[in-house]
Protein backbone atom coordinates (compact mmCIF):
# COMPACT_ATOMS: atom_id res chain seq x y z
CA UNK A 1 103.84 47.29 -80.76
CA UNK A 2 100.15 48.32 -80.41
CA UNK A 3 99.44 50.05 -76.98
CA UNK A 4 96.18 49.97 -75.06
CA UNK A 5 95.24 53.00 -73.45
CA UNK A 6 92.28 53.53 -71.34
CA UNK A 7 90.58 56.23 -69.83
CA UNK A 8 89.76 55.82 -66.37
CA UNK A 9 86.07 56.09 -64.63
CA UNK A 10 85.91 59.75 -63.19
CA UNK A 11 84.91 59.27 -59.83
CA UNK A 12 83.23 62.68 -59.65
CA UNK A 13 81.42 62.54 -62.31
CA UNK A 14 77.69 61.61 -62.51
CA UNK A 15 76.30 58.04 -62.57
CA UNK A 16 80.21 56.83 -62.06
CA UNK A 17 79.10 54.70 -59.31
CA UNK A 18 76.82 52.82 -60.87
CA UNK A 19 79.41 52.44 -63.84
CA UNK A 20 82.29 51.05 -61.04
CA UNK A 21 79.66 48.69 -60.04
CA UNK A 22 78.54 47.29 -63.63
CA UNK A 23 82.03 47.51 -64.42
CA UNK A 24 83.01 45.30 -60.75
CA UNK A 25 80.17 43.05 -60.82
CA UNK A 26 81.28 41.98 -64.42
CA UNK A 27 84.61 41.52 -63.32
CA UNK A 28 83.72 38.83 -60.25
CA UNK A 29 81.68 37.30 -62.47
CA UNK A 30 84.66 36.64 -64.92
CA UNK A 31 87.04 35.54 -63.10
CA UNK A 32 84.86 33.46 -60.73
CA UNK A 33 86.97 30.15 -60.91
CA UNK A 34 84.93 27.56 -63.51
CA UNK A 35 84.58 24.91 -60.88
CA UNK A 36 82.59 27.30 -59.14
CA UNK A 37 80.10 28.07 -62.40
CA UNK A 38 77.16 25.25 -62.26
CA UNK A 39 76.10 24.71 -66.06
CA UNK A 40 72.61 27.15 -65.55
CA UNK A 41 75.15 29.59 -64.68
CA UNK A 42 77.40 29.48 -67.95
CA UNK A 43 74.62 31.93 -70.31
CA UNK A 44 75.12 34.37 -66.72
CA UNK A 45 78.92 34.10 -67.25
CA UNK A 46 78.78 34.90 -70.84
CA UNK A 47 77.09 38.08 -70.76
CA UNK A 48 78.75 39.37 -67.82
CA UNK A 49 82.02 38.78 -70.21
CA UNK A 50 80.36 40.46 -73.04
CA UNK A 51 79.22 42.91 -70.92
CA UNK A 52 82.93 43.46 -69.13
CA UNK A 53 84.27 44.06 -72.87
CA UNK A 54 82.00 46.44 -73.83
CA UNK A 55 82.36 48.47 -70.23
CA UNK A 56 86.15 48.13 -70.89
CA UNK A 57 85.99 48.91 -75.14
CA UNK A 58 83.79 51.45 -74.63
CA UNK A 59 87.16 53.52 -71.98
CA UNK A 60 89.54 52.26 -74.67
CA UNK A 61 91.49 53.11 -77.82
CA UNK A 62 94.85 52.01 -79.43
CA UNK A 63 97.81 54.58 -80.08
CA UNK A 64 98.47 53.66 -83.41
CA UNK A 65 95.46 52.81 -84.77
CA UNK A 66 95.23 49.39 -84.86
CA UNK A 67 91.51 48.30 -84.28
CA UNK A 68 90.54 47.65 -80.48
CA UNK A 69 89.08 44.19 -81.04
CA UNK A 70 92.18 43.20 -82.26
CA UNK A 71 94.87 44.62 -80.37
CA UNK A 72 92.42 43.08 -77.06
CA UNK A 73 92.77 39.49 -78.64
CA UNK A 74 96.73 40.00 -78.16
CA UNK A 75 96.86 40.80 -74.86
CA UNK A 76 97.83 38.38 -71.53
CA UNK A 77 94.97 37.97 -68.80
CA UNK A 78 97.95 39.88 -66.75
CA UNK A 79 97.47 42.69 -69.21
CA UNK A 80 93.70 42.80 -69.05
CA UNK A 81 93.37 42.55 -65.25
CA UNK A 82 95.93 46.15 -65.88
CA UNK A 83 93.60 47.79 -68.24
CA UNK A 84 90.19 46.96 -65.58
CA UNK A 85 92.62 48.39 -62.57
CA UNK A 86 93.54 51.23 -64.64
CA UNK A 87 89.73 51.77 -65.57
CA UNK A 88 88.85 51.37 -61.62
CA UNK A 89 91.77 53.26 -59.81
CA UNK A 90 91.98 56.37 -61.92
CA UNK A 91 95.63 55.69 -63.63
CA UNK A 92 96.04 55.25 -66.95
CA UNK A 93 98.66 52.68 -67.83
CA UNK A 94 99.65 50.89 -71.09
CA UNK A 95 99.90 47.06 -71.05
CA UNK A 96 102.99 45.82 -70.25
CA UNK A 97 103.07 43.03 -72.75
CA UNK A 98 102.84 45.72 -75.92
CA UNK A 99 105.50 48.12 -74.43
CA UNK A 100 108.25 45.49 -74.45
């Protein structure tokens, strides 16, 4: 089974700041609960998804291979919230869904 790994956001580095704060702001906007998104909001919500999948493709790759954009359409919103903490925290951890 395809494995996600990312690399996590160096916090030392240069300009990863305002990368944890794209990457965060993204995030909230995501999973902002869709009662809570008016209908002017929805073309705001979109981006920030697009956005959160290219901040998250962009610190990704598969161990096998198998092209990101796919393996990502296989994972479980558990497994996605583990690849963003991985990103954020500075541990890199395969989803749990592909190791089993």
């Amino acid at each position: 089974m395809t494995k996600i790994i990312v690399t996590p956001i160096d916090n030392s580095a240069p300009g990863s700041y305002r990368e944890r704060r794209r990457l965060l702001r993204a995030f909230v906007a995501v999973t902002k609960p869709a009662d809570v998104v008016s209908g002017a909001q929805l073309a705001d919500l979109l981006e920030a998804r697009e956005q959160l999948d290219n901040l998250i493709i962009a610190r990704a790759k598969t161990d096998d291979g198998t092209p990101l954009a796919e393996a990502l359409e296989e994972i479980s919103a558990d497994d996605f919230i583990a690849l963003y903490t991985a990103i954020m925290s500075g541990e890199t951890v395969p989803n749990q869904s592909a190791s089993e």
